[in-house]
N, C-alpha and C. Protein backbone atom coordinates (compact mmCIF):
# COMPACT_ATOMS: atom_id res chain seq x y z
N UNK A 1 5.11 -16.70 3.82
CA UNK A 1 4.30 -15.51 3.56
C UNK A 1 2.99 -15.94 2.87
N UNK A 2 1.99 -15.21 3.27
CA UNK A 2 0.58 -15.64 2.68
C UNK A 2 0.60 -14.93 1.20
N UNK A 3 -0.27 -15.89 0.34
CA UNK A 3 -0.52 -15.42 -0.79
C UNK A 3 -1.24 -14.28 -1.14
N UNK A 4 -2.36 -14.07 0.38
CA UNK A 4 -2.36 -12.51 0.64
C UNK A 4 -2.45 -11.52 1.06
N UNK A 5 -0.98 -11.83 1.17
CA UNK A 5 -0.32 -10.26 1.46
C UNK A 5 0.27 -9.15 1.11
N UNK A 6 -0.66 -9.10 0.53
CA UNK A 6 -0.91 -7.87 -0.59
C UNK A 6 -0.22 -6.39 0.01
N UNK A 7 0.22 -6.05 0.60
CA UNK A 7 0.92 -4.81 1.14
C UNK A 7 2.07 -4.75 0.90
N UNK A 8 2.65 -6.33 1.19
CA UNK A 8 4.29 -6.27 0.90
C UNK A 8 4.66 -6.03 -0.67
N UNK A 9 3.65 -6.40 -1.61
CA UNK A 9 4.06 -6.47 -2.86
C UNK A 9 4.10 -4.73 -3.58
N UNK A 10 4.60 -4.85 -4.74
CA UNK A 10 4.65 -3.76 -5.40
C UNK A 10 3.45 -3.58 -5.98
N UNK A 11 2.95 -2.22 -6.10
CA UNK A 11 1.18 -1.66 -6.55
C UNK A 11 1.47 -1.72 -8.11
N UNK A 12 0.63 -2.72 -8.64
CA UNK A 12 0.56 -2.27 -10.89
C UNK A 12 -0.91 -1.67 -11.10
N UNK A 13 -0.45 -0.56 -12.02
CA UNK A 13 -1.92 -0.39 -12.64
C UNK A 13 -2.27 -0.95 -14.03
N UNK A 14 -3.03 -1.58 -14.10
CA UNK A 14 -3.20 -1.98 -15.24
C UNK A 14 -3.85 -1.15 -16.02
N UNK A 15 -3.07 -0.98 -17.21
CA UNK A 15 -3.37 0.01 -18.41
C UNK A 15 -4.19 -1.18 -19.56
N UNK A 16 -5.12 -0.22 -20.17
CA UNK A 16 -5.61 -0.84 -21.46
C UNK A 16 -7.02 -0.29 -22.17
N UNK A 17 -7.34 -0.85 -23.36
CA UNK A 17 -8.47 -0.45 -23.68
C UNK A 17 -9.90 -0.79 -22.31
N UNK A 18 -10.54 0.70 -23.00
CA UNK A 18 -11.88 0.66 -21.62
C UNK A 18 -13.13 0.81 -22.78
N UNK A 19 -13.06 1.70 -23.07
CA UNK A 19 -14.30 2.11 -24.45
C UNK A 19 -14.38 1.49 -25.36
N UNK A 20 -13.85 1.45 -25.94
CA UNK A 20 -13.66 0.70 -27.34
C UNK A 20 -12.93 -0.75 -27.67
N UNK A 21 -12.80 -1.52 -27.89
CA UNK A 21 -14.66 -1.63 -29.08
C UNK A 21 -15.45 -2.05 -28.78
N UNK A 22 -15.25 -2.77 -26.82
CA UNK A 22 -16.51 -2.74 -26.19
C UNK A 22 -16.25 -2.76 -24.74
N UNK A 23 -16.78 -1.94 -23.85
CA UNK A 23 -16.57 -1.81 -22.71
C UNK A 23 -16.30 -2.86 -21.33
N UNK A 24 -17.70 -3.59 -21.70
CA UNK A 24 -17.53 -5.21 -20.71
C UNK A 24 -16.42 -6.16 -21.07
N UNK A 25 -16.55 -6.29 -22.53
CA UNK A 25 -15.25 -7.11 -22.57
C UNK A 25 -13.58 -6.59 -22.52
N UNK A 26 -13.64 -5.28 -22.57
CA UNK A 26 -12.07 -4.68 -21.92
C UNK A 26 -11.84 -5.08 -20.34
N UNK A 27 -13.01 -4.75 -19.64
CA UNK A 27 -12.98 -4.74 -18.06
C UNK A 27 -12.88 -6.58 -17.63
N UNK A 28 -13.27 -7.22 -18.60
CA UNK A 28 -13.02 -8.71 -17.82
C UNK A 28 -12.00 -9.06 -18.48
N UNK A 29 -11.22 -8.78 -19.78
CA UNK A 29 -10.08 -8.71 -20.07
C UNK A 29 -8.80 -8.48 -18.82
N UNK A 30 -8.95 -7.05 -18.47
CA UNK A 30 -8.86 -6.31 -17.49
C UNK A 30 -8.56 -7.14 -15.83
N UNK A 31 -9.20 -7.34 -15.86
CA UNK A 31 -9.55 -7.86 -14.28
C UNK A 31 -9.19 -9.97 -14.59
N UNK A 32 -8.94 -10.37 -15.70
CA UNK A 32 -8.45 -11.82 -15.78
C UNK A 32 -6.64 -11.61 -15.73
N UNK A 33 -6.40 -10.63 -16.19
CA UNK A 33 -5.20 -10.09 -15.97
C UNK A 33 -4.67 -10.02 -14.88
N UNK A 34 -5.22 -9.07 -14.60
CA UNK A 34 -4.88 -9.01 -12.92
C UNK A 34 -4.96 -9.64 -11.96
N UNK A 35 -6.02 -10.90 -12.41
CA UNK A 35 -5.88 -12.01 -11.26
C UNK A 35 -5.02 -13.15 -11.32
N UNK A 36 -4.75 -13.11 -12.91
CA UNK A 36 -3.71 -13.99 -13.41
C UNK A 36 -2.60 -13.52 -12.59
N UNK A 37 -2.35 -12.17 -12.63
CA UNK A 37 -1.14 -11.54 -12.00
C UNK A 37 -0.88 -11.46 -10.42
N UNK A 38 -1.83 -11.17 -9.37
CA UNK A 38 -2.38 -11.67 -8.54
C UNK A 38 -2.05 -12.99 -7.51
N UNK A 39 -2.32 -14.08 -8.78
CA UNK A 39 -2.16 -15.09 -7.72
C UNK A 39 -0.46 -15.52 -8.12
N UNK A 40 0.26 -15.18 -8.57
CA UNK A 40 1.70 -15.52 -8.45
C UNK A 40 2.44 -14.91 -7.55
N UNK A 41 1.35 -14.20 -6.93
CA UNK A 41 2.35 -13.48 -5.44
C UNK A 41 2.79 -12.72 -5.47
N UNK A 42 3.23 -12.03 -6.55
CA UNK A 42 4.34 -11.06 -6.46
C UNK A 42 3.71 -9.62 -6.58
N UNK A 43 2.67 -8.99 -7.08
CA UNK A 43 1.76 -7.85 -7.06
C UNK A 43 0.83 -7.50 -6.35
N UNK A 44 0.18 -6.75 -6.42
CA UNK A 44 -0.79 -6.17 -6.07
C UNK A 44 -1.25 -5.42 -7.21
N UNK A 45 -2.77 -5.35 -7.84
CA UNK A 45 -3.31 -4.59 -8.83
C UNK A 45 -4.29 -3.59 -8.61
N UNK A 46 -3.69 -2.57 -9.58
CA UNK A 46 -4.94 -1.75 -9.32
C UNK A 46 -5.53 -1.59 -10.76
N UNK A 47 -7.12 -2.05 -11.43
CA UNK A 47 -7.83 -2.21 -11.91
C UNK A 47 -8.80 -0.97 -12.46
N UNK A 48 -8.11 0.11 -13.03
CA UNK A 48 -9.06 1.30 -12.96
C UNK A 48 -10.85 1.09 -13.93
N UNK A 49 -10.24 -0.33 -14.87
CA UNK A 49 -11.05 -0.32 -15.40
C UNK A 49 -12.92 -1.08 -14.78
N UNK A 50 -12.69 -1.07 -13.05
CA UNK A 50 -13.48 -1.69 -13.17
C UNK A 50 -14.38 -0.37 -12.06
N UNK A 51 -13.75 1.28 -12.46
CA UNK A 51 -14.51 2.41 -12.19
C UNK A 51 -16.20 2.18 -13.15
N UNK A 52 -16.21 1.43 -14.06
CA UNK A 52 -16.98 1.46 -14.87
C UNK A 52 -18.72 1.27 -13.63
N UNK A 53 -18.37 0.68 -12.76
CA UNK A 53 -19.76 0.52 -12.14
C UNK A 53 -19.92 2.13 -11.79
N UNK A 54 -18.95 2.54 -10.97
CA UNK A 54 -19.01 4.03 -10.46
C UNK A 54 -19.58 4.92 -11.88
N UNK A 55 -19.36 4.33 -13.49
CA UNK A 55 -19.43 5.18 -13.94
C UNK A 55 -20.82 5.36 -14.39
N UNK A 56 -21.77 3.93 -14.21
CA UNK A 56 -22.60 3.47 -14.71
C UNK A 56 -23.84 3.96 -13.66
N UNK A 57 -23.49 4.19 -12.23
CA UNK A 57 -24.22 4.25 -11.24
C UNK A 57 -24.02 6.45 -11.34
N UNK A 58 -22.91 6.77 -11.40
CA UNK A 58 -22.91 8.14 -11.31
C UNK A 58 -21.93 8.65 -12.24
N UNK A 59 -22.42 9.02 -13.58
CA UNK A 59 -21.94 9.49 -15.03
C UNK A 59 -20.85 10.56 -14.70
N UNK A 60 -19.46 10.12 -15.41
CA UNK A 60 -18.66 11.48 -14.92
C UNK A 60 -17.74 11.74 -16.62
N UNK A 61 -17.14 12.44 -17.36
CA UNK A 61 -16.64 12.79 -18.55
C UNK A 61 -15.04 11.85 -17.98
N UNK A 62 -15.14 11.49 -19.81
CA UNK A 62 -13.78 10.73 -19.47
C UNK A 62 -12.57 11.34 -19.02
N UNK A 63 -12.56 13.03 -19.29
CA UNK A 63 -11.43 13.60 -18.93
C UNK A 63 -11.56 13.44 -17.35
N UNK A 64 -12.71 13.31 -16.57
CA UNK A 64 -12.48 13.16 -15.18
C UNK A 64 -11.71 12.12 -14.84
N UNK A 65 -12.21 10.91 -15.42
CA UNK A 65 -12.08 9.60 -14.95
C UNK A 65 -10.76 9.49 -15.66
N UNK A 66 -9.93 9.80 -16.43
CA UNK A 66 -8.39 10.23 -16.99
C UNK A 66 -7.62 10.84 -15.79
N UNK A 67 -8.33 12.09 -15.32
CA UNK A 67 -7.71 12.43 -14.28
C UNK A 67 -7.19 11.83 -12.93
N UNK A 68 -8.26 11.32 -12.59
CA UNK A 68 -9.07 9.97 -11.28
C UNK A 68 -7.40 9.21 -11.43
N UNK A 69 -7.59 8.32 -12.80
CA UNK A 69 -6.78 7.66 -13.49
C UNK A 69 -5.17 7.69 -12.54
N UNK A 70 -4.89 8.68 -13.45
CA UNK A 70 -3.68 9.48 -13.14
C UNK A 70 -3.49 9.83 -11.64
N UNK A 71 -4.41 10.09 -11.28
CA UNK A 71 -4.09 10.15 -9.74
C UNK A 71 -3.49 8.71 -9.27
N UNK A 72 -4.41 7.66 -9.15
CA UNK A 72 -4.09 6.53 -9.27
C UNK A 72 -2.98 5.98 -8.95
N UNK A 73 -2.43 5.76 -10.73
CA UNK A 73 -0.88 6.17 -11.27
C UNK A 73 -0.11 6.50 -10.49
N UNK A 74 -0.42 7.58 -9.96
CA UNK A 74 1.24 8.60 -9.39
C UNK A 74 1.51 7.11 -7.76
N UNK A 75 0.13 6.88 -7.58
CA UNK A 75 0.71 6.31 -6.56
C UNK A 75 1.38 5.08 -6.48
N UNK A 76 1.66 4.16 -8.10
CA UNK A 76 1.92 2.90 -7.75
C UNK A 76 3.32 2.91 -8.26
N UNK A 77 3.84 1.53 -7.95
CA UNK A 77 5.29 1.30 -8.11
C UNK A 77 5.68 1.05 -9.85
N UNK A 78 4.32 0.75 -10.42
CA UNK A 78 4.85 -0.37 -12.21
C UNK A 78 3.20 -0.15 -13.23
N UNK A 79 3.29 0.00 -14.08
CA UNK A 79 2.95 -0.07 -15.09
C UNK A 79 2.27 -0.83 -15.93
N UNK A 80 1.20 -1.62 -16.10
CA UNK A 80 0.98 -2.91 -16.98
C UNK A 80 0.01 -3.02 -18.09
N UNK A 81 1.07 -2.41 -19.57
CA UNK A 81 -0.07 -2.07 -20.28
C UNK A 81 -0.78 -3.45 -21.44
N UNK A 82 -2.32 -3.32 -21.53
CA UNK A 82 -2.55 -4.70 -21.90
C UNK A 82 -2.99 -3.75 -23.63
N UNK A 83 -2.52 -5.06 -24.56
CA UNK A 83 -2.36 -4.42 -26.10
C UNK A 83 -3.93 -3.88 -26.11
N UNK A 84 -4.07 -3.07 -27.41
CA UNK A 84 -5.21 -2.51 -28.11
C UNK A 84 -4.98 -1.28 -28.10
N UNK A 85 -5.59 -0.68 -29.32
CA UNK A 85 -5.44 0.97 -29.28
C UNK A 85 -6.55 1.47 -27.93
N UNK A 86 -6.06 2.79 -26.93
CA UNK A 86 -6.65 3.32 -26.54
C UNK A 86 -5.54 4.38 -25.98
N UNK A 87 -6.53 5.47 -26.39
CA UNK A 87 -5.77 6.99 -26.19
C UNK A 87 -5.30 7.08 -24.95
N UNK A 88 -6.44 6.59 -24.15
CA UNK A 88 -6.47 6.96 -22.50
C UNK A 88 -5.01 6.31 -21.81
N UNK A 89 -4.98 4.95 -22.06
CA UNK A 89 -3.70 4.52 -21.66
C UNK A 89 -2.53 4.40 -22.30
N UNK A 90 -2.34 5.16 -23.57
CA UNK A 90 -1.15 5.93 -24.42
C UNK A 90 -0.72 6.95 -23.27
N UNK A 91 -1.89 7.68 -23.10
CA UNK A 91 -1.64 8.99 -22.03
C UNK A 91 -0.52 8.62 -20.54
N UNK A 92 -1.68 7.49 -20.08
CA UNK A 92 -1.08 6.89 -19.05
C UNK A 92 0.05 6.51 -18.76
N UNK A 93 0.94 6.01 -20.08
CA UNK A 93 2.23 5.33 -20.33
C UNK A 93 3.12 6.45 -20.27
N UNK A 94 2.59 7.62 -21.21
CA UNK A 94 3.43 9.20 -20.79
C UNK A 94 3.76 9.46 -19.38
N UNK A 95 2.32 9.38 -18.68
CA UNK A 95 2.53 9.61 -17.19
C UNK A 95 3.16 9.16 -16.71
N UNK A 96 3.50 8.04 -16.68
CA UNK A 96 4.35 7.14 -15.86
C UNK A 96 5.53 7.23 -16.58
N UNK A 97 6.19 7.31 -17.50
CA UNK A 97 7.56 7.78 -18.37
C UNK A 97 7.87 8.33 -17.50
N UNK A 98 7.13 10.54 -17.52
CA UNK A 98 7.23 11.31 -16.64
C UNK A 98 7.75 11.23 -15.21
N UNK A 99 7.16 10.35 -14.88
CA UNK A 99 7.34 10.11 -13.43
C UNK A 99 8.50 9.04 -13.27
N UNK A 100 8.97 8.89 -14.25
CA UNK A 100 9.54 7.23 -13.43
C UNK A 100 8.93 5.90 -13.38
N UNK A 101 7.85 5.69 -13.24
CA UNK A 101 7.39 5.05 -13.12
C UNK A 101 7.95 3.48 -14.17
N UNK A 102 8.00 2.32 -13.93
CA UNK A 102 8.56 1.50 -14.83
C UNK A 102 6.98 0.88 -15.75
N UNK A 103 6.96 0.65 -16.94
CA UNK A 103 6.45 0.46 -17.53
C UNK A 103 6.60 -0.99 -18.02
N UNK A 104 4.97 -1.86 -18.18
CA UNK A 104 5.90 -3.57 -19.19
C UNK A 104 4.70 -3.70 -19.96
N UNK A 105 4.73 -4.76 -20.81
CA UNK A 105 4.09 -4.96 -21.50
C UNK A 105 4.11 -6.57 -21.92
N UNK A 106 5.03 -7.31 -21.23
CA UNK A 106 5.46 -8.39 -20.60
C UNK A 106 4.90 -8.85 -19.67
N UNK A 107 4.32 -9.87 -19.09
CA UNK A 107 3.74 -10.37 -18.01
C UNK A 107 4.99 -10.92 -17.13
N UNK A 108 5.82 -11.87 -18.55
CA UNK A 108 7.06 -12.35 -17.82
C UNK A 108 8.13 -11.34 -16.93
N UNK A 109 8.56 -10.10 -17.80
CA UNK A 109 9.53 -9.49 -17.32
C UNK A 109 8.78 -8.31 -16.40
N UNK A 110 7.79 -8.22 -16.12
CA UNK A 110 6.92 -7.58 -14.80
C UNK A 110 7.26 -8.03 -13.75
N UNK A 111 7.18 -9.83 -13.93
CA UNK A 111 7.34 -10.60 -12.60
C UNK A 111 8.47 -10.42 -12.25
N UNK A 112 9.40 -10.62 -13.52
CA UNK A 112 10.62 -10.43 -13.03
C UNK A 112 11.01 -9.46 -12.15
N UNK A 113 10.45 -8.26 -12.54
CA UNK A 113 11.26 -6.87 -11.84
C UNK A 113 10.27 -6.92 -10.65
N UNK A 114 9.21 -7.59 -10.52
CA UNK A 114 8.37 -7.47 -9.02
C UNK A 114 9.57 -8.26 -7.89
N UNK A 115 10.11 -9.57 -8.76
CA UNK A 115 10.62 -9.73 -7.70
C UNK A 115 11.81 -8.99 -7.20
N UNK A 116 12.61 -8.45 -8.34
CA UNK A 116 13.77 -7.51 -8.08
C UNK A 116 13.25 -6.39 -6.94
N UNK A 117 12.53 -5.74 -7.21
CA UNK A 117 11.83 -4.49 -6.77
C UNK A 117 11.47 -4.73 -5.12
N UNK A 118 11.17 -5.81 -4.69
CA UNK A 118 10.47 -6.85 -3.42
C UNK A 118 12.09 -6.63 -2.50
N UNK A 119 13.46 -7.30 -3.45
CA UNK A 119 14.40 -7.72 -3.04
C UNK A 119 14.89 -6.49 -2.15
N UNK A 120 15.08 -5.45 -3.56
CA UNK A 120 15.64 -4.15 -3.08
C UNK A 120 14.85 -3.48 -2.00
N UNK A 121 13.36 -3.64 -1.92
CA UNK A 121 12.84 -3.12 -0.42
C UNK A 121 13.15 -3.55 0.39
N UNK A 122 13.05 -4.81 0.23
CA UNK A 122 13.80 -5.85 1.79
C UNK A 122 14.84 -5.63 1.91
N UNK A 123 15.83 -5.00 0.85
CA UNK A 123 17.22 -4.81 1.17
C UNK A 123 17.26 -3.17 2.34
N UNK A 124 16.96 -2.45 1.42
CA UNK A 124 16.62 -0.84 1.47
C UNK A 124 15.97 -0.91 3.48
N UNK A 125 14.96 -1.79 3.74
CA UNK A 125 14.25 -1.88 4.90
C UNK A 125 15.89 -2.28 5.96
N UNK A 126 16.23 -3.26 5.52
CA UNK A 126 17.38 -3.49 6.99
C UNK A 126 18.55 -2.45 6.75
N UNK A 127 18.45 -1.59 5.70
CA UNK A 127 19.55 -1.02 5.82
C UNK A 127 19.03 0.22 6.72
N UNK A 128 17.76 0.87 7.30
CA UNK A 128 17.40 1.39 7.70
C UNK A 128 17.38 0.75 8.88
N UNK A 129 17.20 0.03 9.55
CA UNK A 129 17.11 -0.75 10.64
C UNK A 129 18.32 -0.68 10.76
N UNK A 130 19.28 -1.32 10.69
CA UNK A 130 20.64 -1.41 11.05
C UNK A 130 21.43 -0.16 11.10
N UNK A 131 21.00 1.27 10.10
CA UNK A 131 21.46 2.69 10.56
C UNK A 131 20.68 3.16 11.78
N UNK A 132 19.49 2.39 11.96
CA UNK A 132 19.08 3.48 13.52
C UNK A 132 19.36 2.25 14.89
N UNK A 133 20.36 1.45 14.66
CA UNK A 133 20.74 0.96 15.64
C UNK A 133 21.80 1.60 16.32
């Protein structure tokens, strides 16, 4: 399997500070994360924090971009919150509680359950195949 093939893997959003206490350095925080995470194969990331060009090119209130957020969210499989106070992805961690969604804060035990999570689709996939035979 190619390193990327990014479809088969499970979707993370990465949670974390965006505003405070400084914007550029949350987002490359942000995005070293995710590539760290990335190239071990097992994910796929989604990076909300790097809306910041969208936000910079066409100004929108953070409750939008919270919302945006959350939309996001609902669609991925996991959770990945990176430390520092920020309200926005306190919120986020609710959301995904709410939903199910699995939550880490672990890089290690993320991978772990990516690969669990991988297993059980591949499992879940032939068991569907083999009922419509």
């Amino acid at each position: 399997m190619s390193l990327h093939d990014f479809h088969h893997r499970p979707l993370v959003y990465v949670a974390g500070p965006y505003r405070l206490p400084n914007p550029a350095g949350n987002v490359g925080r942000a995005v070293r994360l995710a590539d760290r995470l990335q190239r071990t194969g097992r994910v796929t990331c989604v990076v909300p924090h790097l809306n910041i060009l969208w936000d910079t090119l066409k100004e929108h209130t953070p409750t939008y971009w919270l919302d945006y957020d959350l939309a996001l969210l609902a669609r991925c499989d996991a959770l990945f919150r990176i430390p520092g106070e920020s309200p926005g992805s306190d919120r986020e961690i609710e959301f995904a509680q709410e939903r199910g969604i699995p939550t880490f804060s672990s890089e290690t035990e993320l991978l772990y359950w990516a690969t669990q999570h991988r297993a059980n689709r591949a499992g879940e996939t032939a068991r569907r195949i083999i009922e419509g035979l």
